[in-house]
C-alpha atoms as a PDB file:
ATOM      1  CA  UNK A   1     -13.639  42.369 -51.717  1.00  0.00           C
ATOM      2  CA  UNK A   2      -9.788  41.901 -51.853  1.00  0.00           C
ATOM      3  CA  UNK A   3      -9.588  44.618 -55.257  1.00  0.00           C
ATOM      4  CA  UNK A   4     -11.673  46.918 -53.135  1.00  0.00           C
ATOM      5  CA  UNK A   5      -9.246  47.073 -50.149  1.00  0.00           C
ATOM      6  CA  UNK A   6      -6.358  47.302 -52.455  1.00  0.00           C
ATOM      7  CA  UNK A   7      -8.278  50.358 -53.951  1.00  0.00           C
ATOM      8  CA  UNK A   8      -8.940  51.973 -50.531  1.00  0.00           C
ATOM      9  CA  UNK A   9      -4.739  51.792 -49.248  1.00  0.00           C
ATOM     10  CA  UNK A  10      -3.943  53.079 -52.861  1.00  0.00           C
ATOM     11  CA  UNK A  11      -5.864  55.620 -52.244  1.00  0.00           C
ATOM     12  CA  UNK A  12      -5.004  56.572 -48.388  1.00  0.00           C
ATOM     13  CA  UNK A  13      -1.325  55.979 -49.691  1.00  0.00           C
ATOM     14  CA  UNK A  14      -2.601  58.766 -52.609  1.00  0.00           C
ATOM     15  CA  UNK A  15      -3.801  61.046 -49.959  1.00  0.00           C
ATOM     16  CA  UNK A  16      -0.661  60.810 -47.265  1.00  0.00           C
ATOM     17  CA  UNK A  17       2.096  61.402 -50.446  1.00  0.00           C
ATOM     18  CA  UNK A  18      -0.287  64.742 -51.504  1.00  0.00           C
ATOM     19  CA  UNK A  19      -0.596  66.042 -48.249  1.00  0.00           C
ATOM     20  CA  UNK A  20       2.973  65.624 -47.692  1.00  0.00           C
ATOM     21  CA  UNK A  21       3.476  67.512 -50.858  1.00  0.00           C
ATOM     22  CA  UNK A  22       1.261  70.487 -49.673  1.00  0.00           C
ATOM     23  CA  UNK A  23       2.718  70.641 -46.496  1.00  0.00           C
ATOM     24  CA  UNK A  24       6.431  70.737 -47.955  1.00  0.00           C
ATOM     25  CA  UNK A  25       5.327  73.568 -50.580  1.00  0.00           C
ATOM     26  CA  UNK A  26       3.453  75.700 -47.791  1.00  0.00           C
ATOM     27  CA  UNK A  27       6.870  75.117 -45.391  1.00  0.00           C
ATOM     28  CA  UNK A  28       9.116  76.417 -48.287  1.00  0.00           C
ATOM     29  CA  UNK A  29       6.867  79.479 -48.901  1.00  0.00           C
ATOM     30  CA  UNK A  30       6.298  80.662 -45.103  1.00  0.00           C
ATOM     31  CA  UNK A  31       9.637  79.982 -43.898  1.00  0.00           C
ATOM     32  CA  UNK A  32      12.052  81.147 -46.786  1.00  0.00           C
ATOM     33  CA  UNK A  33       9.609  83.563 -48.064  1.00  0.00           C
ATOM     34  CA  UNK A  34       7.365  85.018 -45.449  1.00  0.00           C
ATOM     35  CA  UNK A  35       3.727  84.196 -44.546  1.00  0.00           C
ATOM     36  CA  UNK A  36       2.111  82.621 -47.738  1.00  0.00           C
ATOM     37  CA  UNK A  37       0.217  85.032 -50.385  1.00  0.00           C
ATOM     38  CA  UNK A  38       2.414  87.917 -49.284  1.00  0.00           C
ATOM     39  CA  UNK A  39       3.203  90.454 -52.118  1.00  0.00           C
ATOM     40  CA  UNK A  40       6.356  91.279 -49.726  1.00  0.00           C
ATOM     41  CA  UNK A  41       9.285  91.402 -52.430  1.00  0.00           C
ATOM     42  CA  UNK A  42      13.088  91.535 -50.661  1.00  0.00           C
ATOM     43  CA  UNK A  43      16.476  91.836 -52.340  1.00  0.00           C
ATOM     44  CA  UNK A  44      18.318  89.175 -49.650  1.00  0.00           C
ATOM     45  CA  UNK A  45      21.707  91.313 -50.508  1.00  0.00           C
ATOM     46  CA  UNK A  46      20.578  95.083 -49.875  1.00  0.00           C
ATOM     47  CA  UNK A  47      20.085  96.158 -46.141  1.00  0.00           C
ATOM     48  CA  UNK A  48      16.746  98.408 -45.330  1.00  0.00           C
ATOM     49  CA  UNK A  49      17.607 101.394 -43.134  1.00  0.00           C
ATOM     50  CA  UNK A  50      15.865 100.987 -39.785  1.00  0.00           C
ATOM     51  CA  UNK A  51      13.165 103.505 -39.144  1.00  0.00           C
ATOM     52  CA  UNK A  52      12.340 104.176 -35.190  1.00  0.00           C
ATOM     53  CA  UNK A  53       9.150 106.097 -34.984  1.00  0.00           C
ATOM     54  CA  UNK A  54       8.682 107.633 -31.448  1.00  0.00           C
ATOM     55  CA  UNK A  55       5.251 108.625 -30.559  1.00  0.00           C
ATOM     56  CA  UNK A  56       5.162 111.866 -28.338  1.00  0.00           C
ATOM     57  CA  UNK A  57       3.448 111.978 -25.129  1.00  0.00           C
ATOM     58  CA  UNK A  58       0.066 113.282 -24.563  1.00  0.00           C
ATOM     59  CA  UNK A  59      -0.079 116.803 -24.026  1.00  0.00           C
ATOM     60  CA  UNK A  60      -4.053 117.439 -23.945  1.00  0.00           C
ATOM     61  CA  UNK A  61      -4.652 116.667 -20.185  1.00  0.00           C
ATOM     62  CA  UNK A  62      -1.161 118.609 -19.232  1.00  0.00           C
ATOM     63  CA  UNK A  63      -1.104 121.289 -17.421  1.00  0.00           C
ATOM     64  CA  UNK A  64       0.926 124.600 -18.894  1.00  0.00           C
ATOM     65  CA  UNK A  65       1.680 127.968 -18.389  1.00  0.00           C
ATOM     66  CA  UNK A  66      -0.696 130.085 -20.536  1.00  0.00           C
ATOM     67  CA  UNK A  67       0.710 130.609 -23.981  1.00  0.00           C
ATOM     68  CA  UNK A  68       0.170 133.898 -25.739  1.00  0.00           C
ATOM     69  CA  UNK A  69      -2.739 133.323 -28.753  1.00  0.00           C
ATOM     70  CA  UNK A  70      -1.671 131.484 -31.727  1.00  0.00           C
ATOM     71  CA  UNK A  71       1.098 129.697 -29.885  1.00  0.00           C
ATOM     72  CA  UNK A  72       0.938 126.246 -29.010  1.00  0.00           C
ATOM     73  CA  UNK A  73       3.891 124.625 -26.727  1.00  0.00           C
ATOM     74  CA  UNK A  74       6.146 123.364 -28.644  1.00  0.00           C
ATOM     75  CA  UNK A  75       5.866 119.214 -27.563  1.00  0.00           C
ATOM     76  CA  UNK A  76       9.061 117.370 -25.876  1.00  0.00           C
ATOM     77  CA  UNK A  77      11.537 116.596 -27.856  1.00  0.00           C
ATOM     78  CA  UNK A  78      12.643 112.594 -27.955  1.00  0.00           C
ATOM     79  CA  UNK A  79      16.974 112.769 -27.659  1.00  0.00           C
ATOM     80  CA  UNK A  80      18.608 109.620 -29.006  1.00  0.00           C
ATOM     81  CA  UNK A  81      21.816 108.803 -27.666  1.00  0.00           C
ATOM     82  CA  UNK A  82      24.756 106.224 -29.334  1.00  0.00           C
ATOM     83  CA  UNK A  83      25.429 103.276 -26.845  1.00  0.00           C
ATOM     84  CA  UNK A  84      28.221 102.423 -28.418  1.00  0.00           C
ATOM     85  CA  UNK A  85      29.657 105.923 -28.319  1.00  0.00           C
ATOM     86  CA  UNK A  86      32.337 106.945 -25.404  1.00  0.00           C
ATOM     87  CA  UNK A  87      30.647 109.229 -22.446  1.00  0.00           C
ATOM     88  CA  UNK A  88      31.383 113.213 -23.394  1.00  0.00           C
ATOM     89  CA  UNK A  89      32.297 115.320 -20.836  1.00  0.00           C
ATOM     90  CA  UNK A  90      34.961 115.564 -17.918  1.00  0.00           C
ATOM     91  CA  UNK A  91      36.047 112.357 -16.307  1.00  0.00           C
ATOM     92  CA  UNK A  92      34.607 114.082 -12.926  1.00  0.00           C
ATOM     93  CA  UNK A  93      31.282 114.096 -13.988  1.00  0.00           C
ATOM     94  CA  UNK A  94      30.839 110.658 -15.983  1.00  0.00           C
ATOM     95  CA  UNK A  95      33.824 108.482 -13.976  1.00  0.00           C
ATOM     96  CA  UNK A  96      33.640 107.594 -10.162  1.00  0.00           C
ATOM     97  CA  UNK A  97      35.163 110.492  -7.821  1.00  0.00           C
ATOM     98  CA  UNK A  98      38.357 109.988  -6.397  1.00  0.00           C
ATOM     99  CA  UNK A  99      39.185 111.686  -2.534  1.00  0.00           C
ATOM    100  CA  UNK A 100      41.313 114.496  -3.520  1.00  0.00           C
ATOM    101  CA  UNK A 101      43.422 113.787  -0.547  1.00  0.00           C
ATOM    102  CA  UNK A 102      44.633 110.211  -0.186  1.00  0.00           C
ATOM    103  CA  UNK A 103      45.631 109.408   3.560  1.00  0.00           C
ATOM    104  CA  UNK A 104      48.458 107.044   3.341  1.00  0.00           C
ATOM    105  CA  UNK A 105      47.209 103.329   4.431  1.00  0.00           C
ATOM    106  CA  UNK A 106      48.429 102.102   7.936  1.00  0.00           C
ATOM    107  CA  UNK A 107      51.431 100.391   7.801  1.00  0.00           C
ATOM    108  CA  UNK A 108      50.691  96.734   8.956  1.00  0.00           C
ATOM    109  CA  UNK A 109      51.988  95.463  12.247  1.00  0.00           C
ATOM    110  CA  UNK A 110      54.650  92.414  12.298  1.00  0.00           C
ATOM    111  CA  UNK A 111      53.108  89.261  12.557  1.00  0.00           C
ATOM    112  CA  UNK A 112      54.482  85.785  12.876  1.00  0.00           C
ATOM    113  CA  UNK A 113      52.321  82.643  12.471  1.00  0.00           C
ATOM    114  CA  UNK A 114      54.422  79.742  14.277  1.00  0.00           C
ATOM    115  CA  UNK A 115      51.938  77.343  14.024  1.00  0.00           C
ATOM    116  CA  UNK A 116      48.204  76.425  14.744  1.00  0.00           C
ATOM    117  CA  UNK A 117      46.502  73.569  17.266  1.00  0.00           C
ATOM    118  CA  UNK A 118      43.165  72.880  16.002  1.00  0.00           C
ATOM    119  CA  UNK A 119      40.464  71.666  18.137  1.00  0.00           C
ATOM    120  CA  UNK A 120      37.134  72.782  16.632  1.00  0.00           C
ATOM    121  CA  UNK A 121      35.585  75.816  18.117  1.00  0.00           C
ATOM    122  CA  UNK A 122      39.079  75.861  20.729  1.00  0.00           C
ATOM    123  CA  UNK A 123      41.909  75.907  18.321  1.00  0.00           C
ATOM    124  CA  UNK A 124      44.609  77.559  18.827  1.00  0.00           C
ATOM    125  CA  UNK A 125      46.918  79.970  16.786  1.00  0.00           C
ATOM    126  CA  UNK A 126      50.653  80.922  17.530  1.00  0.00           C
ATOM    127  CA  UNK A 127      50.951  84.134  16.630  1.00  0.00           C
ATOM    128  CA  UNK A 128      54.380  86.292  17.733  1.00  0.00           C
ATOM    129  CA  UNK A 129      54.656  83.838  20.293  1.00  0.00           C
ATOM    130  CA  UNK A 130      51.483  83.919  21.633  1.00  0.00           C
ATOM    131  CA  UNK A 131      48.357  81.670  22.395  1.00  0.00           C
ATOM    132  CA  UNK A 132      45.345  83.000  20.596  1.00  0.00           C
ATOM    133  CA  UNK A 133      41.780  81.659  20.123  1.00  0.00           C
ATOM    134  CA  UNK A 134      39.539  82.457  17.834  1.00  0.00           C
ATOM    135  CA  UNK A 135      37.911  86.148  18.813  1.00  0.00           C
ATOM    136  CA  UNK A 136      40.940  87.263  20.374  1.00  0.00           C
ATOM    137  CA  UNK A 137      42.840  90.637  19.551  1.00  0.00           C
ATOM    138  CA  UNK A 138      46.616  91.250  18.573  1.00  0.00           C
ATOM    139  CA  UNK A 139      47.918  94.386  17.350  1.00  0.00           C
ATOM    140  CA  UNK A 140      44.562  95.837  16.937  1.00  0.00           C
ATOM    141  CA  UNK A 141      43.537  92.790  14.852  1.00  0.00           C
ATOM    142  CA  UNK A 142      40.936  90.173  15.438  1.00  0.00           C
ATOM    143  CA  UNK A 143      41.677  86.342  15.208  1.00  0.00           C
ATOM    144  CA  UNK A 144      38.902  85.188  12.419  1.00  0.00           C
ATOM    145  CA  UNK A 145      39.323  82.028  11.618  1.00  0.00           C
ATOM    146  CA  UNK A 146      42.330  78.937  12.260  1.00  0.00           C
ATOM    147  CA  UNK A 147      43.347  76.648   9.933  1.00  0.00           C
ATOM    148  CA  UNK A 148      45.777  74.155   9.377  1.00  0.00           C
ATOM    149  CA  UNK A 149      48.064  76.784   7.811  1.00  0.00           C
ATOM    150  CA  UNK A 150      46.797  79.834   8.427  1.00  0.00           C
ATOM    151  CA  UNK A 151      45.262  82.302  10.640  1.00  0.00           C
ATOM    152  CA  UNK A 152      42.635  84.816   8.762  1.00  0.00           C
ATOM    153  CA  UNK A 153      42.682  88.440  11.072  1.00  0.00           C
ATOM    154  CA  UNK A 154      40.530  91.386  10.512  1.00  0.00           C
ATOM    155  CA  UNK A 155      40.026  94.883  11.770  1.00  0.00           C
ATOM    156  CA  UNK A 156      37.623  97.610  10.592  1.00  0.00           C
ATOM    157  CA  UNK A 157      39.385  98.594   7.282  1.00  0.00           C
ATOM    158  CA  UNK A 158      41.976  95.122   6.591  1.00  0.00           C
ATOM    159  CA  UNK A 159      42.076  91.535   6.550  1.00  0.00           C
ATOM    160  CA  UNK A 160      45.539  89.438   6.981  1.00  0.00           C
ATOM    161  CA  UNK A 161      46.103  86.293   5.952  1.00  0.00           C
ATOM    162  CA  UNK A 162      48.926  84.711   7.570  1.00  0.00           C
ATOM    163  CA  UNK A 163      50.855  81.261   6.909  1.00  0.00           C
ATOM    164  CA  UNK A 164      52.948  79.103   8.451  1.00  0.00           C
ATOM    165  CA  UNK A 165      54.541  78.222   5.764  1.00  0.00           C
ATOM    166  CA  UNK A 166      56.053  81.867   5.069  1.00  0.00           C
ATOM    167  CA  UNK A 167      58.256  81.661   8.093  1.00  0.00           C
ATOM    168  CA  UNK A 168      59.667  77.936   7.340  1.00  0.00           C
ATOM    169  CA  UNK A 169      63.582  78.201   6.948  1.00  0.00           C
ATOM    170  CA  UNK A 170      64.044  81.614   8.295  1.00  0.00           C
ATOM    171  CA  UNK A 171      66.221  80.063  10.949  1.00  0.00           C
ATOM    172  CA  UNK A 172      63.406  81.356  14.603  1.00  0.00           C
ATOM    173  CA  UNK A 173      62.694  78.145  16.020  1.00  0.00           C
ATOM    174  CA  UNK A 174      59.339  80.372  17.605  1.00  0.00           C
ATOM    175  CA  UNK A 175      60.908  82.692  19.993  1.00  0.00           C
ATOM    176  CA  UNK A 176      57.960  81.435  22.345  1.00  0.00           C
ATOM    177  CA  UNK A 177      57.175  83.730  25.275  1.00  0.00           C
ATOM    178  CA  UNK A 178      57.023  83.105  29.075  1.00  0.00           C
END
């Protein structure tokens, strides 16, 4: 009984090194030279040209004007175009349209940040010597949001930035108003 189990793991041990074998010879085959029994032959150092074949649409169930007899439409044509080439044409017609006549932009009113009180929703900005909140209007502009060091203003077309730190060492100690 001990020679026959001896026999029987030879053999599975047989089996598992064959199989592995097979497996390893089918791998090589389908994956560095196609799908196994192919008669595909390939230089690996010449280049195929690519072919693009582009079916044309069905013109049986279109409707057309009547053609004299013996004349059949001639079917659409299919117009290939290079990505990679640049746009032809005028810049007008392939680039975005500029206004013909720019308006000169608004020149934008002086504005001093002196300093900012915060207090969540009720802080406070100093701006040309005045106490603004947040949602009130100076020089057209509307007060967006407070920080520490700045004040963010906005009106239809602009947004300012302004900092506190731009007017330290100018030598105005705030020029607060009454």
């Amino acid at each position: 009984m001990a020679g026959s189990t001896a026999r029987g793991e030879r053999n599975k041990i047989i089996i598992v090194i064959a199989l592995s074998v097979l497996f390893i010879v089918v791998g090589y085959f389908r994956f560095f030279h196609g799908r196994v029994g192919s008669t595909k032959v390939s230089a690996p150092d010449t280049a195929s040209p690519l072919t693009i074949s582009i079916p044309f649409p069905d013109t049986k169930n279109v409707l057309t004007a009547p053609q004299p007899a013996g004349q059949l439409p001639e079917p659409p044509r299919a117009r290939l175009r290079n990505l990679f080439a640049p746009p032809r044409g005028p810049a007008s017609v392939n680039g975005p349209r500029l206004p013909t006549a720019l308006e000169p932009p608004k020149p934008l009113p002086s504005l001093k940040l002196t300093g900012t009180i915060l207090a969540g929703r009720g802080s406070i900005a100093i701006i040309n010597g005045r106490f603004l909140k947040i949602g009130d209007r100076i020089e057209g502009f509307k007060i967006v949001s407070i920080s520490r060091s700045q004040v963010s203003l906005a009106d239809e077309e602009r947004s300012i930035l302004l900092d506190v730190r731009e007017n330290v060492g100018k030598g105005d100690q705030g020029g607060f108003k009454n």
